[in-house]
Protein backbone atom coordinates (compact mmCIF):
# COMPACT_ATOMS: atom_id res chain seq x y z
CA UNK A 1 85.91 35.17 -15.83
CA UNK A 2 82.70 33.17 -16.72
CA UNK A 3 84.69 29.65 -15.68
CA UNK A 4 85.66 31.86 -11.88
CA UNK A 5 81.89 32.32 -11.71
CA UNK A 6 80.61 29.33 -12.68
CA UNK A 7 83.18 27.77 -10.29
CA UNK A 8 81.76 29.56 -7.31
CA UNK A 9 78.56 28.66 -8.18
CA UNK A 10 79.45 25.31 -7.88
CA UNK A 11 81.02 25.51 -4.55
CA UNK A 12 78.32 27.34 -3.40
CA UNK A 13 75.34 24.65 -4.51
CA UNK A 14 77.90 21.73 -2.93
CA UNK A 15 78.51 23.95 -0.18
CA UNK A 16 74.65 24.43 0.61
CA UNK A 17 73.90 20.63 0.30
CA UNK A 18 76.20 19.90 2.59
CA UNK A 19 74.63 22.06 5.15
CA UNK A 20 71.45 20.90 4.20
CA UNK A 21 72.40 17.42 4.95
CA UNK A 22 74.25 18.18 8.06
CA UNK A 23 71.03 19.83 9.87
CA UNK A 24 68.07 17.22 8.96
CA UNK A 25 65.93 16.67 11.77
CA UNK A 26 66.35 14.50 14.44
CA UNK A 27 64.79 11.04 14.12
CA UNK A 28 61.58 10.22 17.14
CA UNK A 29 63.84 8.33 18.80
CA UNK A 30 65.97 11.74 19.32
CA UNK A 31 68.88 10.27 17.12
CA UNK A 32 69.28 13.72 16.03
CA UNK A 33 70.63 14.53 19.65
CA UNK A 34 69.15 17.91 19.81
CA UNK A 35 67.36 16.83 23.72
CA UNK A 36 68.67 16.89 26.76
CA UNK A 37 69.01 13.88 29.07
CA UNK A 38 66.85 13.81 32.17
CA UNK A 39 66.90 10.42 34.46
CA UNK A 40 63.54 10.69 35.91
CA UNK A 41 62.79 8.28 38.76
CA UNK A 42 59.00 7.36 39.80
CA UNK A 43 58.00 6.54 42.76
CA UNK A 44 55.66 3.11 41.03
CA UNK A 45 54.78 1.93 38.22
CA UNK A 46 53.13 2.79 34.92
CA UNK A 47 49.42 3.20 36.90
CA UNK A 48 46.88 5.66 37.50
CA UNK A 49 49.35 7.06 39.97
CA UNK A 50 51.67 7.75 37.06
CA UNK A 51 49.15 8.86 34.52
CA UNK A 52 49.87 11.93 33.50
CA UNK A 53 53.79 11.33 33.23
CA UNK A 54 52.60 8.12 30.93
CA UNK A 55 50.38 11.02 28.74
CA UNK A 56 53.62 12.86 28.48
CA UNK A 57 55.89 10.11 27.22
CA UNK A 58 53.32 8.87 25.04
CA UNK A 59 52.14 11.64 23.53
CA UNK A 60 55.65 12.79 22.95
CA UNK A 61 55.66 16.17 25.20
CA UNK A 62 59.03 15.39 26.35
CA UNK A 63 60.57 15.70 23.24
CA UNK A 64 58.31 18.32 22.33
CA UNK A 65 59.90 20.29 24.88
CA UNK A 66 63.51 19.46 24.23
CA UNK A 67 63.36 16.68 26.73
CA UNK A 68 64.67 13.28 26.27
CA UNK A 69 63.28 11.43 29.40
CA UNK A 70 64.63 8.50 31.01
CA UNK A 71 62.08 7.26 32.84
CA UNK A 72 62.52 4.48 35.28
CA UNK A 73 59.86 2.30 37.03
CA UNK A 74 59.98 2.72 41.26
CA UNK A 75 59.03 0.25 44.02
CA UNK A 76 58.33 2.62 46.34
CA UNK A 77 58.55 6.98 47.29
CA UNK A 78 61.13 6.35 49.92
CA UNK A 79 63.46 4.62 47.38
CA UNK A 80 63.20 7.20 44.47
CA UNK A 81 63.91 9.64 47.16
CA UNK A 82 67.20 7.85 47.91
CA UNK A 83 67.87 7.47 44.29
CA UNK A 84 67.67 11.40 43.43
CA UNK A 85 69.63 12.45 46.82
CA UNK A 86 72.26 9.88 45.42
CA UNK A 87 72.62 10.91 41.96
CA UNK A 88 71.62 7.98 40.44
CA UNK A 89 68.47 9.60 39.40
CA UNK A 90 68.32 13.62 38.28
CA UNK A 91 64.42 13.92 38.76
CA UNK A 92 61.78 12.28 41.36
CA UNK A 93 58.52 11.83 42.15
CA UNK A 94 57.82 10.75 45.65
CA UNK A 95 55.62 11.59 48.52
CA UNK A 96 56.10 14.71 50.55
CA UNK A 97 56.52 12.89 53.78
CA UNK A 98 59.89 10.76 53.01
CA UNK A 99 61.40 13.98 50.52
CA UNK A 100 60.41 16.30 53.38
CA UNK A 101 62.23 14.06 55.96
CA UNK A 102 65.36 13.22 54.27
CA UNK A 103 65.24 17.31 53.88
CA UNK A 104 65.23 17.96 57.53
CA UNK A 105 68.51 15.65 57.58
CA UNK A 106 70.60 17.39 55.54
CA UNK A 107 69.63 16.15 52.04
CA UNK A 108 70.24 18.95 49.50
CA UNK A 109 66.83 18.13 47.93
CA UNK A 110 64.16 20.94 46.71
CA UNK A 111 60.62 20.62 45.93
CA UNK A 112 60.08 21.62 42.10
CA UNK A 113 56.17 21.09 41.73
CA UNK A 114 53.14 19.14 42.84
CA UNK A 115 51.29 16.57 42.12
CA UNK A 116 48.60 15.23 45.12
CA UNK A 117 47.88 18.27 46.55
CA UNK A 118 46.35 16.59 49.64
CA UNK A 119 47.07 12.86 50.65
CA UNK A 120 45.69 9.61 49.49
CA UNK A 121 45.37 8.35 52.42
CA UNK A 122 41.59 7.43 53.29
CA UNK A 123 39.06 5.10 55.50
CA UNK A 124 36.78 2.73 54.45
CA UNK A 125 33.60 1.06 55.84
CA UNK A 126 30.77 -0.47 55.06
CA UNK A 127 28.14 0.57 54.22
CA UNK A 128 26.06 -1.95 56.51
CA UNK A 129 28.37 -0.43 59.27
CA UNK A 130 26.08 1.94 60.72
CA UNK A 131 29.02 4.13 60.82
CA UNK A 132 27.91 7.60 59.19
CA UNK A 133 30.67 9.76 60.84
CA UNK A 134 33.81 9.56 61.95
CA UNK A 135 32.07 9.89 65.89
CA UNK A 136 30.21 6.68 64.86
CA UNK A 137 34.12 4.93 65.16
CA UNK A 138 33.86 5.34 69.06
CA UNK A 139 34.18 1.87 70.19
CA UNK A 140 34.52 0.35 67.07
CA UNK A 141 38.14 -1.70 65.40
CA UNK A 142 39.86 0.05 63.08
CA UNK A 143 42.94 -1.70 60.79
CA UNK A 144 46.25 0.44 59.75
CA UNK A 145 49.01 -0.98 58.38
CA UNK A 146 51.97 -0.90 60.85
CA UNK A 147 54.79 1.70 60.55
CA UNK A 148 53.32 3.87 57.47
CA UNK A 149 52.07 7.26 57.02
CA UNK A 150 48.61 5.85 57.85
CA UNK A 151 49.43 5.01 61.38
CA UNK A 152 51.30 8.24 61.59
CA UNK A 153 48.14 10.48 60.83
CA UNK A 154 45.09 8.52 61.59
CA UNK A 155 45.65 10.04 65.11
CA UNK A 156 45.22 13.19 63.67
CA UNK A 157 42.69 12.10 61.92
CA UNK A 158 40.45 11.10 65.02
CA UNK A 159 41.85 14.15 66.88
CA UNK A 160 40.52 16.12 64.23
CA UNK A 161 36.92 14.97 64.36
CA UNK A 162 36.29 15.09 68.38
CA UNK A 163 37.97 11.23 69.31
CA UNK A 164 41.35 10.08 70.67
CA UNK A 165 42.82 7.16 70.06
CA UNK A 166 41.53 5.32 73.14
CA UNK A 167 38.08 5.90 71.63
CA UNK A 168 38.98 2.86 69.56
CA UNK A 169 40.71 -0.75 69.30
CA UNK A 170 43.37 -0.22 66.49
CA UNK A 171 44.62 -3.61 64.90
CA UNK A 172 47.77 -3.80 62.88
CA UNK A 173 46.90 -5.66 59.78
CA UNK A 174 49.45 -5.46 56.60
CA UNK A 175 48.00 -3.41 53.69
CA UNK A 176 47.47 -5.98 51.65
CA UNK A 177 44.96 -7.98 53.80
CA UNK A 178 42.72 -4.89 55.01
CA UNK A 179 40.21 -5.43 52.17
CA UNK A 180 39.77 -9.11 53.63
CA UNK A 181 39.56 -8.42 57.21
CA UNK A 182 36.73 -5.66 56.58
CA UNK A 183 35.12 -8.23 53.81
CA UNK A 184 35.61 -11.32 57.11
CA UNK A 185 34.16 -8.47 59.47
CA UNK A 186 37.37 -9.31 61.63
CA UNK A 187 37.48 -5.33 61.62
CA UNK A 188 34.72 -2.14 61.53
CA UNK A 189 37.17 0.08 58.91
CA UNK A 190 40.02 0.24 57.30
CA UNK A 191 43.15 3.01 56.67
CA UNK A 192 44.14 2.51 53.26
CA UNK A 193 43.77 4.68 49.94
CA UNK A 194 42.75 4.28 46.13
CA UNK A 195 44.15 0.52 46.60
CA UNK A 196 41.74 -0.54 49.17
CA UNK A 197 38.79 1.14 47.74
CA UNK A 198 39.42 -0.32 43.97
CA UNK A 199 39.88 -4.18 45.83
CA UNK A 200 36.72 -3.36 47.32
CA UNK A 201 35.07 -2.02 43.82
CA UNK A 202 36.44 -4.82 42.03
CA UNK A 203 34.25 -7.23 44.60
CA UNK A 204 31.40 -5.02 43.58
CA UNK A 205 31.20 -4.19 47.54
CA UNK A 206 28.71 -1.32 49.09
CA UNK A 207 30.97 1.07 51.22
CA UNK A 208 31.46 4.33 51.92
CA UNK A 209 34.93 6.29 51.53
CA UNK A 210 36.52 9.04 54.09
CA UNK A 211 39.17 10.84 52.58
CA UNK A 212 41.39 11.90 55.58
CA UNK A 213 41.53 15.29 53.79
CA UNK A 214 37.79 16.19 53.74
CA UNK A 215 38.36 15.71 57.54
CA UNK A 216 40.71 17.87 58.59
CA UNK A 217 44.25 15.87 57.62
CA UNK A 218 45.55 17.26 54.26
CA UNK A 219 49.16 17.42 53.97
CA UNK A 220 51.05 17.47 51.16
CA UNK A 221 51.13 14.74 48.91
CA UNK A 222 53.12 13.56 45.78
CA UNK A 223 55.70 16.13 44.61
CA UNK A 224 58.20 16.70 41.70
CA UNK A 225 61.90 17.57 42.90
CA UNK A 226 65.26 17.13 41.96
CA UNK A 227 68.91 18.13 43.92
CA UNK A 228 69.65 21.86 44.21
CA UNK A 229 72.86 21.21 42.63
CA UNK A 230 71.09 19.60 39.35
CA UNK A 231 68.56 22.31 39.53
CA UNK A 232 71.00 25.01 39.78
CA UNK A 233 73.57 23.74 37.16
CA UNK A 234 70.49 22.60 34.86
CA UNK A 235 67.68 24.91 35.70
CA UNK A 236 66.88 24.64 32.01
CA UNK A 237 66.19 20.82 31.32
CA UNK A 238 64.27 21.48 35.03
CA UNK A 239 61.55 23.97 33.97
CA UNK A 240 61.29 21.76 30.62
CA UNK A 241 61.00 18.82 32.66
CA UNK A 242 58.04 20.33 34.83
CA UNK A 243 56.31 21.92 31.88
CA UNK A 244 55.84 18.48 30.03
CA UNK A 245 54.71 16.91 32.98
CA UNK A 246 52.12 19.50 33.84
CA UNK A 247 50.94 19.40 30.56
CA UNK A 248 50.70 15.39 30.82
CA UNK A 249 48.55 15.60 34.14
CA UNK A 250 46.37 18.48 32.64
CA UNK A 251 45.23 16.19 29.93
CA UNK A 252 44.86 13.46 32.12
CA UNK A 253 42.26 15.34 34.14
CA UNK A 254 40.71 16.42 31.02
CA UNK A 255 40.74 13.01 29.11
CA UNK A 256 40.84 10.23 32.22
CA UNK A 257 40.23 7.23 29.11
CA UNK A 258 43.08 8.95 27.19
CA UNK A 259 45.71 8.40 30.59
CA UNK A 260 44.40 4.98 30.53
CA UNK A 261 45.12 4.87 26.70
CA UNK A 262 48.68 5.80 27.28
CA UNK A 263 49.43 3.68 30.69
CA UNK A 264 48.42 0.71 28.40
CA UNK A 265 50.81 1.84 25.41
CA UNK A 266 53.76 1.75 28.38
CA UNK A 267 52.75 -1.05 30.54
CA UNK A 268 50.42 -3.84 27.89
CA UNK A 269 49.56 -6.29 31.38
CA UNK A 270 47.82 -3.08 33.08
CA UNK A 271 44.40 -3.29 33.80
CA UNK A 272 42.09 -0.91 32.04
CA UNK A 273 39.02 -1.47 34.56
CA UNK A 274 42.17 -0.77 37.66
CA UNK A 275 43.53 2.16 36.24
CA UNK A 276 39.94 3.74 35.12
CA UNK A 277 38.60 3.21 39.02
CA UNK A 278 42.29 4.25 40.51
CA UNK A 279 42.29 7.35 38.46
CA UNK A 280 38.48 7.98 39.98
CA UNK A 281 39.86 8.46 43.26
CA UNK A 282 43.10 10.41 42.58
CA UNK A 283 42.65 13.05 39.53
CA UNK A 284 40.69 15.45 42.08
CA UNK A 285 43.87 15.02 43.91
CA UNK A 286 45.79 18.00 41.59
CA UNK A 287 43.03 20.17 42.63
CA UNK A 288 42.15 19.75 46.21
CA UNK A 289 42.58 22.25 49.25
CA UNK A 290 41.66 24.81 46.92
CA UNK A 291 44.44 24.79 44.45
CA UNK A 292 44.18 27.62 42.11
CA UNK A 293 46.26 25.22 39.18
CA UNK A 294 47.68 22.34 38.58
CA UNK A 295 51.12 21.57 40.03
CA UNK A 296 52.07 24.39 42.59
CA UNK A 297 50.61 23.63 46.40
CA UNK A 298 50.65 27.82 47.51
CA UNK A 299 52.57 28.43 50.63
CA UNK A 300 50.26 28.57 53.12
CA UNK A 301 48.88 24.87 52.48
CA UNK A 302 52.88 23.70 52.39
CA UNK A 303 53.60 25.49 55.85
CA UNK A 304 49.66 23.59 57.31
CA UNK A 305 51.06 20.34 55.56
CA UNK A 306 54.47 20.86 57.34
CA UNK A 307 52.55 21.49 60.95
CA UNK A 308 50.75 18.60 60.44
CA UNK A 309 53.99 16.45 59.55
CA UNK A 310 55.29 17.57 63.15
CA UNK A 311 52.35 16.64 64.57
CA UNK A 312 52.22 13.69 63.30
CA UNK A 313 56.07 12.80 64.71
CA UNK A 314 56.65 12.42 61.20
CA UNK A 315 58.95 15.58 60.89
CA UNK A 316 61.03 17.17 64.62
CA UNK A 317 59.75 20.55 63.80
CA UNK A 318 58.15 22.33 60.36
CA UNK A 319 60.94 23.18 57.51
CA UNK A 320 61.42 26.48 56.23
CA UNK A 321 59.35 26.07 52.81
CA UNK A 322 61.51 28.84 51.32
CA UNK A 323 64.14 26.58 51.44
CA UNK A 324 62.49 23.12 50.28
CA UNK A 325 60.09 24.32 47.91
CA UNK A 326 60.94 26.42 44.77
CA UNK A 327 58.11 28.22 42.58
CA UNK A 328 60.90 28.82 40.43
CA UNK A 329 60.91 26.03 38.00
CA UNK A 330 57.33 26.47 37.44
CA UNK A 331 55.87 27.57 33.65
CA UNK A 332 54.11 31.26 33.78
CA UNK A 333 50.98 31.59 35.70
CA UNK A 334 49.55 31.69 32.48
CA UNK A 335 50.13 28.56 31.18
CA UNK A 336 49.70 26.55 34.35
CA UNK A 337 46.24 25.09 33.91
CA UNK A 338 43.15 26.73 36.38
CA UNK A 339 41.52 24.22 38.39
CA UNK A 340 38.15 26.00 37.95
């Protein structure tokens, strides 16, 4: 009787080891296999534009979450677009414009969460110019860079301040060069963004910045989204996916020298100096056009951003936002972070 006992005892202690050793945890690295998977595609590089995604992969909210991201590098929005629609990618970031347009031709795309609640997109001059207002363009050269977004709402952009486009002499100049034509004086502004104002920083230049959206242009800007067929059959890893990220852009906004801590752990060639002044310009981004938090543009400012869009000849007519953008992937209203 005493041997049957002690033999179950036995059994037992192997038996417990043996689970013991079969549920360790899983190593950083998620050896242990207990994340899920999620190909996300960015629309650049590891930047100030891709801060608060580089906060959440360095500072390990991914896994935290339950997430193991695959992040790749992008050249461009309009490519990670095409990468997500095709499947080669599960989760994008991109700018409204080219997710919203491959939309309205059939792509099965949906809008998970935000990013730039209001374009980058902004004018420079200097400050020698004499040019105070946007008026003070009237008969004046202005650069835009050829077939962009820029060209597509600077109209607006006039429109919206009491000019036409006849008002001025617009002169195609590639992005890259605008910075030296307004430096040369070959032009009186430029349309560029956070790009054209750091070049001119970094030249420790005197100008003065119009953001299109303090001037009546504010669509949309750089949104989270995903397939409806991924976010249907994985609505899980989704939400996850969002959360993390939120969380990563949150503390950028709190900590700016901590997202330049973490672009530098992901990218060693980046420029601290670049990313500090970049992140300047775009962190009030997640909380402009009166955003009540961070990462969900409210429905009214997506069905203005869509007008504009049309407008602009950038979309045929507005899309039905209850079909392209979903609140549902969203964390609680109480834990998305206030923008007070």
């Amino acid at each position: 009787m005493q041997r049957g006992i002690k033999k179950l005892v036995a059994t037992a202690i192997a038996a417990g080891a043996m689970l013991l050793s079969g549920c360790s945890a899983p190593t950083a690295s998620g050896g242990g296999g207990s994340e899920t998977p999620v190909r996300f595609q960015m629309h650049w590089s590891w930047s100030a534009s891709t801060a608060g995604f580089a906060v959440a992969q360095a500072d390990g909210l991914y896994k935290e979450a339950g997430i193991d991201a695959k992040i790749e590098q992008g050249t461009g929005s309009g490519t990670a677009v095409q990468l997500v629609a095709n499947g080669q990618a599960d989760v994008g970031i991109a700018d409204a414009v080219p997710i919203s347009q491959q939309i309205e031709k059939g792509a099965p795309l949906v809008i998970v969460a935000t990013v730039n609640q209001v374009t980058n997109i902004a004018m420079q001059v200097m400050e020698s110019s004499g040019i105070n207002s946007v008026q003070d363009l009237k008969g004046k050269t202005v650069a835009v860079p050829q077939g962009s977004a820029h060209a597509f709402l600077f109209p607006l952009f006039l429109e919206a301040n009491g000019l036409t486009e006849s008002d001025v002499t617009i002169s195609n100049v590639p992005f890259a060069s605008m910075p030296a034509a307004l430096l040369q004086g070959n032009v009186d502004a430029i349309v560029g963004g956070q790009d054209t104002a750091v070049s001119l920083e970094k030249q420790n230049v005197k100008f003065k910045n119009f953001l299109f959206a303090d001037y009546g242009v504010s669509p949309v800007a750089h949104s989270i989204f995903t397939t409806q067929s991924y976010a249907e059959k994985n609505p899980d890893a989704v939400k996850k996916f969002v959360s993390a990220s939120l969380k990563g852009l949150s503390s950028a906004r709190d900590n700016p020298e901590h997202a330049v801590a973490a672009v530098k752990q992901l990218l060693p060639d980046s420029v601290d100096d670049t990313v500090r002044a970049e992140l300047k310009f775009l962190l009030p981004l997640l909380c402009a056009a009166d955003a009540k938090v961070i990462g969900r543009a409210e429905a009214g400012h997506w069905q203005q951003s869509n007008e504009l869009l049309t407008r602009a000849k950038l979309l045929p007519a507005p899309l039905d936002t209850a079909k392209s953008v979903s609140y549902d992937f969203l964390p609680p209203e109480s834990e998305l972070k206030s923008c007070k």
